[in-house]
PDB file of N, CA and C in Angstrom:
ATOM      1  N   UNK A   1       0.831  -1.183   0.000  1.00  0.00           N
ATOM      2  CA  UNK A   1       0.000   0.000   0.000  1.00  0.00           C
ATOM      3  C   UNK A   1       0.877   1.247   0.000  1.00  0.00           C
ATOM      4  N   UNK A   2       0.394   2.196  -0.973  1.00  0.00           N
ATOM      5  CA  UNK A   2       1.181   3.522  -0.844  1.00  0.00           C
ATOM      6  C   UNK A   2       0.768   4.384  -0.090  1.00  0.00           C
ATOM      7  N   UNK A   3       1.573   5.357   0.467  1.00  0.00           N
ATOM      8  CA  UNK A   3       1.206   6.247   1.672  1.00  0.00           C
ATOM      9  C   UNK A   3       0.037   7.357   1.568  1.00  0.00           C
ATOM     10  N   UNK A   4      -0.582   7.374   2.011  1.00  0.00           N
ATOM     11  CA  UNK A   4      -2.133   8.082   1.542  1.00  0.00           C
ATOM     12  C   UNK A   4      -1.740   9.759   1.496  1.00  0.00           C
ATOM     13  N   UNK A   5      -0.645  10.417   1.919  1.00  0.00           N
ATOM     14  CA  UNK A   5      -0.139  11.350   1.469  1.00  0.00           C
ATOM     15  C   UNK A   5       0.298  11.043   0.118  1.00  0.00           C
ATOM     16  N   UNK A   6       0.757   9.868  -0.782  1.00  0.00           N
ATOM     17  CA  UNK A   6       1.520  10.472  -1.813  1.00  0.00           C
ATOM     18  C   UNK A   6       0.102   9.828  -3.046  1.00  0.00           C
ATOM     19  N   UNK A   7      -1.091   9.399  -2.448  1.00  0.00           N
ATOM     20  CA  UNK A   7      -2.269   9.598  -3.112  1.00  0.00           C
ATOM     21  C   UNK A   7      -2.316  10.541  -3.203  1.00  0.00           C
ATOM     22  N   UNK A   8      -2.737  11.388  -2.227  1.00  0.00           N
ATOM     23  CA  UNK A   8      -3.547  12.838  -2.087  1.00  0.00           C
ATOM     24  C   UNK A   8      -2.774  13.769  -3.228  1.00  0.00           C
ATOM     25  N   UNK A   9      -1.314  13.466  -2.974  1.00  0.00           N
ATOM     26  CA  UNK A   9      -0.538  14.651  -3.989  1.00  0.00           C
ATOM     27  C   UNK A   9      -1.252  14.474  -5.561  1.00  0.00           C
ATOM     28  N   UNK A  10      -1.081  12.958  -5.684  1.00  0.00           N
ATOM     29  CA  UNK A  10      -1.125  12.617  -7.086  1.00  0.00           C
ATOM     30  C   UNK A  10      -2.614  13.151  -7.706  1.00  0.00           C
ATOM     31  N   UNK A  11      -3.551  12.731  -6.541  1.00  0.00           N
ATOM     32  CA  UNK A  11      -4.771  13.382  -6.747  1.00  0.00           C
ATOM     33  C   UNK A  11      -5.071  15.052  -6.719  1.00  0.00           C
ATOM     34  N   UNK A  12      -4.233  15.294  -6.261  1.00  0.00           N
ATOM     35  CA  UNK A  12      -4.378  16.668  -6.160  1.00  0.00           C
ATOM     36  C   UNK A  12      -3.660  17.506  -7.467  1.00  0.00           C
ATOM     37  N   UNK A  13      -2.749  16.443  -8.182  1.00  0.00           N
ATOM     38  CA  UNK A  13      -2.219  17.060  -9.293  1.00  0.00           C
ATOM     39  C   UNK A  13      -3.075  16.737 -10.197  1.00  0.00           C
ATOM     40  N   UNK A  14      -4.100  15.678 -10.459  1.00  0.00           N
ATOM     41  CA  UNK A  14      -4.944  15.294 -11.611  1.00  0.00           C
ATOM     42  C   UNK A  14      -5.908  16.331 -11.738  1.00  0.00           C
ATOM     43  N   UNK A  15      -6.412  16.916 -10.409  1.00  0.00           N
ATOM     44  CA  UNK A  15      -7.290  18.224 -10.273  1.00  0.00           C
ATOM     45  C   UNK A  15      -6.653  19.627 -10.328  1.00  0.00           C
ATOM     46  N   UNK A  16      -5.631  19.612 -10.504  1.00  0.00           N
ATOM     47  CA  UNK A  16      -4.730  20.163 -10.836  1.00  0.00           C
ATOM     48  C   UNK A  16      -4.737  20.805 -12.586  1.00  0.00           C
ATOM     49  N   UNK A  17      -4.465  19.703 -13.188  1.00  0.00           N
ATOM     50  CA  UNK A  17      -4.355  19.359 -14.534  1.00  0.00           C
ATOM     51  C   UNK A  17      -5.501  19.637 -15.294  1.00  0.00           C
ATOM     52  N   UNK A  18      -6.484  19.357 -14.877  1.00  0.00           N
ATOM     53  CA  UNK A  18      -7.971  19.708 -15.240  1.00  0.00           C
ATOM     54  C   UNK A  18      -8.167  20.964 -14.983  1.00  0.00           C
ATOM     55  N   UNK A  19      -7.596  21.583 -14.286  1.00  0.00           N
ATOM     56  CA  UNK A  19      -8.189  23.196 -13.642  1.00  0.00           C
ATOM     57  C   UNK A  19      -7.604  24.163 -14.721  1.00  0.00           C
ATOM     58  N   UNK A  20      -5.958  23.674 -15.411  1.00  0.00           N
ATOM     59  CA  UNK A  20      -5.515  24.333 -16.081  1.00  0.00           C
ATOM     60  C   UNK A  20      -5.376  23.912 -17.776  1.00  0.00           C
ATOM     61  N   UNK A  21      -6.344  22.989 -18.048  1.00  0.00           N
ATOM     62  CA  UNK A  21      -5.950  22.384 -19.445  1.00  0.00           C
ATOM     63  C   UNK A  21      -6.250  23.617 -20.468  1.00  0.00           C
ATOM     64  N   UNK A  22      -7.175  23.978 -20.244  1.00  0.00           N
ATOM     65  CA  UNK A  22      -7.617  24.920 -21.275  1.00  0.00           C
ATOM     66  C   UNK A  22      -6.780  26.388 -21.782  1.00  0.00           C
ATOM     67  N   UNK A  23      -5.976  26.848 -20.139  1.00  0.00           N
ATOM     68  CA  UNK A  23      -5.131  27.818 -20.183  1.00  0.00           C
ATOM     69  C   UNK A  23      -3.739  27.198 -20.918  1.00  0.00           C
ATOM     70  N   UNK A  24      -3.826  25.808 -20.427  1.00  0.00           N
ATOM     71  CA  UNK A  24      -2.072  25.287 -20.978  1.00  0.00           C
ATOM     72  C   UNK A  24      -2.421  25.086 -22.520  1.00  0.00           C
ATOM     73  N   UNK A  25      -3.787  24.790 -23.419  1.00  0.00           N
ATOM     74  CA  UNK A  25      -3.648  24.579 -24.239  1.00  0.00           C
ATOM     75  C   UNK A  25      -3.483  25.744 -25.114  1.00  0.00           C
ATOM     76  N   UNK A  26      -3.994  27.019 -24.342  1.00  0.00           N
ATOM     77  CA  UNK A  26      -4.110  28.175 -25.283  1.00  0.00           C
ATOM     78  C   UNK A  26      -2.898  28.706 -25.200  1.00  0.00           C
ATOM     79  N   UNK A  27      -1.920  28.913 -24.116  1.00  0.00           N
ATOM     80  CA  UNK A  27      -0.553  29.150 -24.376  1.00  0.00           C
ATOM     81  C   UNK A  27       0.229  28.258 -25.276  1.00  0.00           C
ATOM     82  N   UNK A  28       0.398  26.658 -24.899  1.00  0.00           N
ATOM     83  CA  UNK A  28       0.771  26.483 -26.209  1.00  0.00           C
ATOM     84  C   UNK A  28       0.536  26.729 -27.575  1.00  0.00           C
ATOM     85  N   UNK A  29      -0.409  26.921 -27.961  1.00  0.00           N
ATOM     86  CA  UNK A  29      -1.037  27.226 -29.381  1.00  0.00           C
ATOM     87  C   UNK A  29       0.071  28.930 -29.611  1.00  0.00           C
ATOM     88  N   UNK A  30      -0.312  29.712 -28.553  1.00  0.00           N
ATOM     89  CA  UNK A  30      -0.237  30.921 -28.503  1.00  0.00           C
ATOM     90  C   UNK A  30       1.301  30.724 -29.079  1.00  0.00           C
ATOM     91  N   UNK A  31       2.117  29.891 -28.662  1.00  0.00           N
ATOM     92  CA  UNK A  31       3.799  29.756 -28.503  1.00  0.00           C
ATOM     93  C   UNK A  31       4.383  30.514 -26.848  1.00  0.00           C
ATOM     94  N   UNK A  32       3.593  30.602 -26.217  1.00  0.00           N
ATOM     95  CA  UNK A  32       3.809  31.359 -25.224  1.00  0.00           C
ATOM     96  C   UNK A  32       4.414  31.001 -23.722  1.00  0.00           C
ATOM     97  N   UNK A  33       6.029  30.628 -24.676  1.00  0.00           N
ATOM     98  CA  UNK A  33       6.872  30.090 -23.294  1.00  0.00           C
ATOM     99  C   UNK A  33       6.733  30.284 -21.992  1.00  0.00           C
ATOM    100  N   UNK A  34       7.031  31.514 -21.909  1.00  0.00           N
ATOM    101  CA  UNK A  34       7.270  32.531 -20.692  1.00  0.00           C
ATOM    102  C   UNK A  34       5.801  32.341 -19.773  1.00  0.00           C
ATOM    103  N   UNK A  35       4.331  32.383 -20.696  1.00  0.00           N
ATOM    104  CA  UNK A  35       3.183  32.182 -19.660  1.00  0.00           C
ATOM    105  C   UNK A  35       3.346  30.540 -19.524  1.00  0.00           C
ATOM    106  N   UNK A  36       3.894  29.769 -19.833  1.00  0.00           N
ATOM    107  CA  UNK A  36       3.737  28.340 -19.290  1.00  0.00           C
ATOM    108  C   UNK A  36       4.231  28.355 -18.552  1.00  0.00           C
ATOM    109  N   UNK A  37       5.863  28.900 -18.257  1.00  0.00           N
ATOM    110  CA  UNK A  37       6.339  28.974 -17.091  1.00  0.00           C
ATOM    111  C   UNK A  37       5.665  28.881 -15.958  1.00  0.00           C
ATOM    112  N   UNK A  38       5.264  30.437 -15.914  1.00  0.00           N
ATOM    113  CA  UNK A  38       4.482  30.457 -14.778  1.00  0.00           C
ATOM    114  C   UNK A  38       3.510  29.824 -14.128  1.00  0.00           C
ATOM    115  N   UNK A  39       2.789  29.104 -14.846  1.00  0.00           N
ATOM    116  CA  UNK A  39       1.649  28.315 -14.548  1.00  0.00           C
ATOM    117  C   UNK A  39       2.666  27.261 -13.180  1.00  0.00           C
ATOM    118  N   UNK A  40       1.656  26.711 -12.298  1.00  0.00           N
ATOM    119  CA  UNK A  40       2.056  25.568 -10.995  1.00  0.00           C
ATOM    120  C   UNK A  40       2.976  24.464 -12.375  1.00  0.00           C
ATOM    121  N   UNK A  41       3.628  23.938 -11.658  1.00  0.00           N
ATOM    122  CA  UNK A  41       4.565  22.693 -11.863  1.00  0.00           C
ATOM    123  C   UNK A  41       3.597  21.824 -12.005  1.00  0.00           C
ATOM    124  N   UNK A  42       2.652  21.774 -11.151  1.00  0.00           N
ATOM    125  CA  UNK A  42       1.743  20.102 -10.837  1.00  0.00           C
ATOM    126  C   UNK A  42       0.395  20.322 -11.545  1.00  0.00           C
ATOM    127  N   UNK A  43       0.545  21.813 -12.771  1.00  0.00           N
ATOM    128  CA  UNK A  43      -0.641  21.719 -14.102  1.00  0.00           C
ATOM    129  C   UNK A  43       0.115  20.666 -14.921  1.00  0.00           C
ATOM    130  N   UNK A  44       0.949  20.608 -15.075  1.00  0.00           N
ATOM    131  CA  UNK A  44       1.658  19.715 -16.650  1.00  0.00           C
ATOM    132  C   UNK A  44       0.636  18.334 -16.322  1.00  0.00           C
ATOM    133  N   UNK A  45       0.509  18.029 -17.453  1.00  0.00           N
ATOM    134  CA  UNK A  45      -0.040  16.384 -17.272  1.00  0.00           C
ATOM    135  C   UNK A  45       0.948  15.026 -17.136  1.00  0.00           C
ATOM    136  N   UNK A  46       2.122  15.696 -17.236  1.00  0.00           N
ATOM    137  CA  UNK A  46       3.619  14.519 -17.218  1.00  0.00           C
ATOM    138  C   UNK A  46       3.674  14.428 -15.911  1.00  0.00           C
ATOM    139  N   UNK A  47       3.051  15.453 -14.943  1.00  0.00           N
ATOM    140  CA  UNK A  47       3.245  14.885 -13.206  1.00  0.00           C
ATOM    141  C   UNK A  47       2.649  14.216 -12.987  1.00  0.00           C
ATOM    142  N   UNK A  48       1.353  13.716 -13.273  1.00  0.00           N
ATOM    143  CA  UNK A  48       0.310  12.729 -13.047  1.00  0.00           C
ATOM    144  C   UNK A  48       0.991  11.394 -13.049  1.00  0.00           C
ATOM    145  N   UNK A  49       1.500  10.461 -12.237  1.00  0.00           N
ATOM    146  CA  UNK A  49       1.512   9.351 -12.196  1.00  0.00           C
ATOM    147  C   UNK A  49       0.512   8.048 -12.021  1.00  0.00           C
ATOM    148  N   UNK A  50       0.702   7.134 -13.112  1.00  0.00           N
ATOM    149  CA  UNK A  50      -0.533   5.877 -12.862  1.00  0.00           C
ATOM    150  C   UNK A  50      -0.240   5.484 -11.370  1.00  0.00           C
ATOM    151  N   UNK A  51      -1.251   5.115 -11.122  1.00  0.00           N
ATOM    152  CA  UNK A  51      -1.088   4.062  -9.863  1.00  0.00           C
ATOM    153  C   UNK A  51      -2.271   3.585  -9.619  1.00  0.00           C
ATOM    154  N   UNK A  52      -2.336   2.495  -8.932  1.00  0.00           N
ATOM    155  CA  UNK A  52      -3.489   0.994  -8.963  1.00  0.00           C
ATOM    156  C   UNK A  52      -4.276   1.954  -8.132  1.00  0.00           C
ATOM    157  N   UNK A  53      -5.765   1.495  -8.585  1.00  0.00           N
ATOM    158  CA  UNK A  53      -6.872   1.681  -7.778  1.00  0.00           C
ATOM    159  C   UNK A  53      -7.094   1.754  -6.847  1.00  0.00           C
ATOM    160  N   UNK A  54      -6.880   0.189  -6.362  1.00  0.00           N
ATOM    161  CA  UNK A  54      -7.134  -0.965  -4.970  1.00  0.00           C
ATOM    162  C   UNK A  54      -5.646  -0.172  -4.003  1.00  0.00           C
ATOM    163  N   UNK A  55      -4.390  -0.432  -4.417  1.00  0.00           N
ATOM    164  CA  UNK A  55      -3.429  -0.347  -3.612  1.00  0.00           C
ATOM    165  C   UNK A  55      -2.597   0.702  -3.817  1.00  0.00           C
ATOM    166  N   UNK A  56      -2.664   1.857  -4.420  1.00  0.00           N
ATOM    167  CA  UNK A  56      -1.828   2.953  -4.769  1.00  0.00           C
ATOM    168  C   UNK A  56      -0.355   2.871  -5.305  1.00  0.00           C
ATOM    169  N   UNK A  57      -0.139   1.267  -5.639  1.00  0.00           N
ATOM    170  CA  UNK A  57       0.978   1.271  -6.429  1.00  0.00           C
ATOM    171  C   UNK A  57       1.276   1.786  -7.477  1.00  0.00           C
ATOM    172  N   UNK A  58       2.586   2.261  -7.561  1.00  0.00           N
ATOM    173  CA  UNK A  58       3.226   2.838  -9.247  1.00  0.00           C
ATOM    174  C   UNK A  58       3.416   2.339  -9.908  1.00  0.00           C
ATOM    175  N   UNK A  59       4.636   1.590  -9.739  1.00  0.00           N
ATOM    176  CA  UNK A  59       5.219   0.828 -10.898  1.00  0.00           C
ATOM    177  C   UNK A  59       4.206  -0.793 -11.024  1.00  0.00           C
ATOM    178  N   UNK A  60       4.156  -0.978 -12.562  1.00  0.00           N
ATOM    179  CA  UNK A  60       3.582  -2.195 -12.878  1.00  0.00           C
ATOM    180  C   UNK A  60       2.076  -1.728 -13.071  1.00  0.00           C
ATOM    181  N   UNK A  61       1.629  -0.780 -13.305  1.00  0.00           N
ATOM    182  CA  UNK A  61       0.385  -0.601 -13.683  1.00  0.00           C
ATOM    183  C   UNK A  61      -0.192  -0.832 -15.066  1.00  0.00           C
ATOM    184  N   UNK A  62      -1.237  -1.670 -15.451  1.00  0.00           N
ATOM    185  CA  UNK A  62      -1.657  -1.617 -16.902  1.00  0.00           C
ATOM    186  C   UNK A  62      -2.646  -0.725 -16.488  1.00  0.00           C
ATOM    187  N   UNK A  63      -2.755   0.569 -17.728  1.00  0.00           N
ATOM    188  CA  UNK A  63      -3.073   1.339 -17.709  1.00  0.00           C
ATOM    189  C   UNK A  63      -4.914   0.976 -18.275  1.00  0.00           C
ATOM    190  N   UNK A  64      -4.789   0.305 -19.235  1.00  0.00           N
ATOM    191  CA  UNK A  64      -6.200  -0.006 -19.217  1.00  0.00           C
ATOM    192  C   UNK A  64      -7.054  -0.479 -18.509  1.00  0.00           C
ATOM    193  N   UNK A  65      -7.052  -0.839 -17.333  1.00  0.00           N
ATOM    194  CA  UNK A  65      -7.563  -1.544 -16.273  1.00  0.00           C
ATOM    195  C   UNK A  65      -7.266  -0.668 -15.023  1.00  0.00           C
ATOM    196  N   UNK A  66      -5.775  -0.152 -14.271  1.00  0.00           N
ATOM    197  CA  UNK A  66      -6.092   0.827 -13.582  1.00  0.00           C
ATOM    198  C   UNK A  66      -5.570   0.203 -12.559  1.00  0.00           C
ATOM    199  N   UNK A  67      -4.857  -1.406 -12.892  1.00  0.00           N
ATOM    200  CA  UNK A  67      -4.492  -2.416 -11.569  1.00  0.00           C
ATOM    201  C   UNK A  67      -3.242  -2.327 -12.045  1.00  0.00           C
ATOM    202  N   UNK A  68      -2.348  -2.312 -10.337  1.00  0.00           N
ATOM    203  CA  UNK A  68      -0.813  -3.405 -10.544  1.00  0.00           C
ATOM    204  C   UNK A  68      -1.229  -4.818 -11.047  1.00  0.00           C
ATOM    205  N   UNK A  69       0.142  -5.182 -11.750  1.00  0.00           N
ATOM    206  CA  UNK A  69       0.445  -6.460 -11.606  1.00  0.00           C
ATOM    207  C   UNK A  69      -0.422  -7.915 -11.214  1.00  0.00           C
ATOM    208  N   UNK A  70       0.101  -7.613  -9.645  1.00  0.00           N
ATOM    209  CA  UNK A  70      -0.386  -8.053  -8.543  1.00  0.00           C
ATOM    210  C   UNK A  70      -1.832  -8.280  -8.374  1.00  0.00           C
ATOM    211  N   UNK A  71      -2.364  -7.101  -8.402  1.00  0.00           N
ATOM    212  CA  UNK A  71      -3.729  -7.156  -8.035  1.00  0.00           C
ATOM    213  C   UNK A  71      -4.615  -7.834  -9.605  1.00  0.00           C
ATOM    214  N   UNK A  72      -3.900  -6.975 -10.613  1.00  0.00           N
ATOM    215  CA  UNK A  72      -4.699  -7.913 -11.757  1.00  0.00           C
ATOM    216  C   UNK A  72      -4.516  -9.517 -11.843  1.00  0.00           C
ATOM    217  N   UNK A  73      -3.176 -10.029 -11.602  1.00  0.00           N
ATOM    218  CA  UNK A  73      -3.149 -11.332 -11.530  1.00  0.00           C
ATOM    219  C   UNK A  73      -4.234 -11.492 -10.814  1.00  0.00           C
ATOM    220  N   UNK A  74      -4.341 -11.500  -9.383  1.00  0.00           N
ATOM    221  CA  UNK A  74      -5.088 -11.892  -8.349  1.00  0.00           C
ATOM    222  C   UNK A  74      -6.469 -11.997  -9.244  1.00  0.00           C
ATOM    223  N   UNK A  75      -7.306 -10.920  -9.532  1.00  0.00           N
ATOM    224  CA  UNK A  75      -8.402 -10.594  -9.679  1.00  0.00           C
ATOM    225  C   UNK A  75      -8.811 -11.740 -10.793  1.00  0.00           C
ATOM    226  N   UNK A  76      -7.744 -11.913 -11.580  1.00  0.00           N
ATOM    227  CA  UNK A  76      -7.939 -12.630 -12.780  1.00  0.00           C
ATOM    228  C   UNK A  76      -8.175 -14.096 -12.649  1.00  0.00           C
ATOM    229  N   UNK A  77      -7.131 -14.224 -11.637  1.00  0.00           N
ATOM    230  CA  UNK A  77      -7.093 -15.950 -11.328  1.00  0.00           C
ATOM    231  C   UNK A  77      -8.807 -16.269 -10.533  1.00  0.00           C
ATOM    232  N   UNK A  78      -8.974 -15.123  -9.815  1.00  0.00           N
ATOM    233  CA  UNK A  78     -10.597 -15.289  -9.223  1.00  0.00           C
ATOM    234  C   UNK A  78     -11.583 -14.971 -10.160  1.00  0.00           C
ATOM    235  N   UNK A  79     -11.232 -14.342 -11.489  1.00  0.00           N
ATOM    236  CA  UNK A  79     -12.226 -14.829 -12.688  1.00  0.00           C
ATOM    237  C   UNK A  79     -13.384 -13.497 -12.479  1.00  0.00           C
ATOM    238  N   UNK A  80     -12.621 -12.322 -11.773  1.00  0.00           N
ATOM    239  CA  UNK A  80     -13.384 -11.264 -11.582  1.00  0.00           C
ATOM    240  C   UNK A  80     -13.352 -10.263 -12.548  1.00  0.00           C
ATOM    241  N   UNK A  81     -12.216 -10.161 -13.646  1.00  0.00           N
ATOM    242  CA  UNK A  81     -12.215  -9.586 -14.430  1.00  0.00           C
ATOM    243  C   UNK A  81     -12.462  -9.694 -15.754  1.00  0.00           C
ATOM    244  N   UNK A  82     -13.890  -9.415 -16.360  1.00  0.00           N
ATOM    245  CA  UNK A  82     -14.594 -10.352 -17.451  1.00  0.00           C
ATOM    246  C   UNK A  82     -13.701 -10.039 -19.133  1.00  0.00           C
ATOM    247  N   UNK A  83     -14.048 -11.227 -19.280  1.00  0.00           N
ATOM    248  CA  UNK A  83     -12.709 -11.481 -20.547  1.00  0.00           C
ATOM    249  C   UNK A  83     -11.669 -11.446 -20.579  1.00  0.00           C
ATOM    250  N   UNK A  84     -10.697 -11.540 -19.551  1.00  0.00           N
ATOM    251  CA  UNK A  84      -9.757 -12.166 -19.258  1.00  0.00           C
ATOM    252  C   UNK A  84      -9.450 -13.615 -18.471  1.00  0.00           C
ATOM    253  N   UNK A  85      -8.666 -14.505 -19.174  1.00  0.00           N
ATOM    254  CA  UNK A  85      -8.081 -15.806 -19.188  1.00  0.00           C
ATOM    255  C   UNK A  85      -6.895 -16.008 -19.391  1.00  0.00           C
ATOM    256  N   UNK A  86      -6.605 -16.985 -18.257  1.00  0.00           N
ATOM    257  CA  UNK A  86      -4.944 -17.131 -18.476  1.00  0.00           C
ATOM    258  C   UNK A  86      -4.802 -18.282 -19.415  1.00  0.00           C
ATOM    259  N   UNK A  87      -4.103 -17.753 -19.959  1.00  0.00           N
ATOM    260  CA  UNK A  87      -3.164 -17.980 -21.468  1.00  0.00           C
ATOM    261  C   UNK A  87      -2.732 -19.676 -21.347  1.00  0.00           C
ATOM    262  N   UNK A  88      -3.240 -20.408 -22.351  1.00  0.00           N
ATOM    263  CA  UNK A  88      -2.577 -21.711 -22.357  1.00  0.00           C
ATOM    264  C   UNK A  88      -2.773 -22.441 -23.900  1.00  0.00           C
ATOM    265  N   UNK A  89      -1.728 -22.995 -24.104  1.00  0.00           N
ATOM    266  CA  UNK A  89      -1.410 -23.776 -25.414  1.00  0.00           C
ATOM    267  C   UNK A  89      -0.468 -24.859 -25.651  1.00  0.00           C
TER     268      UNK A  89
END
C-alpha cells in the first residue's frame, strides 16, 4: 500500500491538470513560453503518475484496467475480471 499522502498529492495534481488544461492549451497554441512557465509545476499532465486503484501502487500498472500487476493477476485468477483468461497452449 502507498502512503495516503503520496495519493492525495497525485490526486491533487490530476485536479490540478484539469483546472488548467484549457489555459495550458491556449498558451501552447499561442507559442507562449514565458506564460507556461508560470503556470504551478503540478498543471503539466507529465506529473500525473498511474497508480493501482485498490493499492496505490506505481510501478507495474496496466493502464487499461487501472491495476498493478499483482492485483490484476489476483483478480484474474478469481475470474473477476470479465474477458480475461490465463493464457494456455
Amino acid at each position: 500500500m502507498a502512503k495516503k499522502s503520496v495519493e492525495a498529492r497525485n490526486r491533487k495534481r490530476i485536479r490540478m491538470v484539469a483546472q488548467y488544461a484549457e489555459r495550458r492549451a491556449a498558451l501552447k497554441k499561442e507559442g507562449d513560453v514565458e506564460g507556461l512557465q508560470k503556470l504551478p509545476r503540478n498543471s503539466s499532465p507529465s506529473r500525473v503518475r498511474n497508480r493501482c486503484m485498490l493499492t496505490g501502487r506505481s510501478r507495474g500498472v496496466f493502464s487499461k484496467f487501472g491495476l498493478c500487476r499483482h492485483e490484476f493477476r489476483r483478480l484474474a485468477s478469481e475470474g473477476k475480471i470479465p474477458g480475461v483468461r490465463k493464457a494456455s497452449w
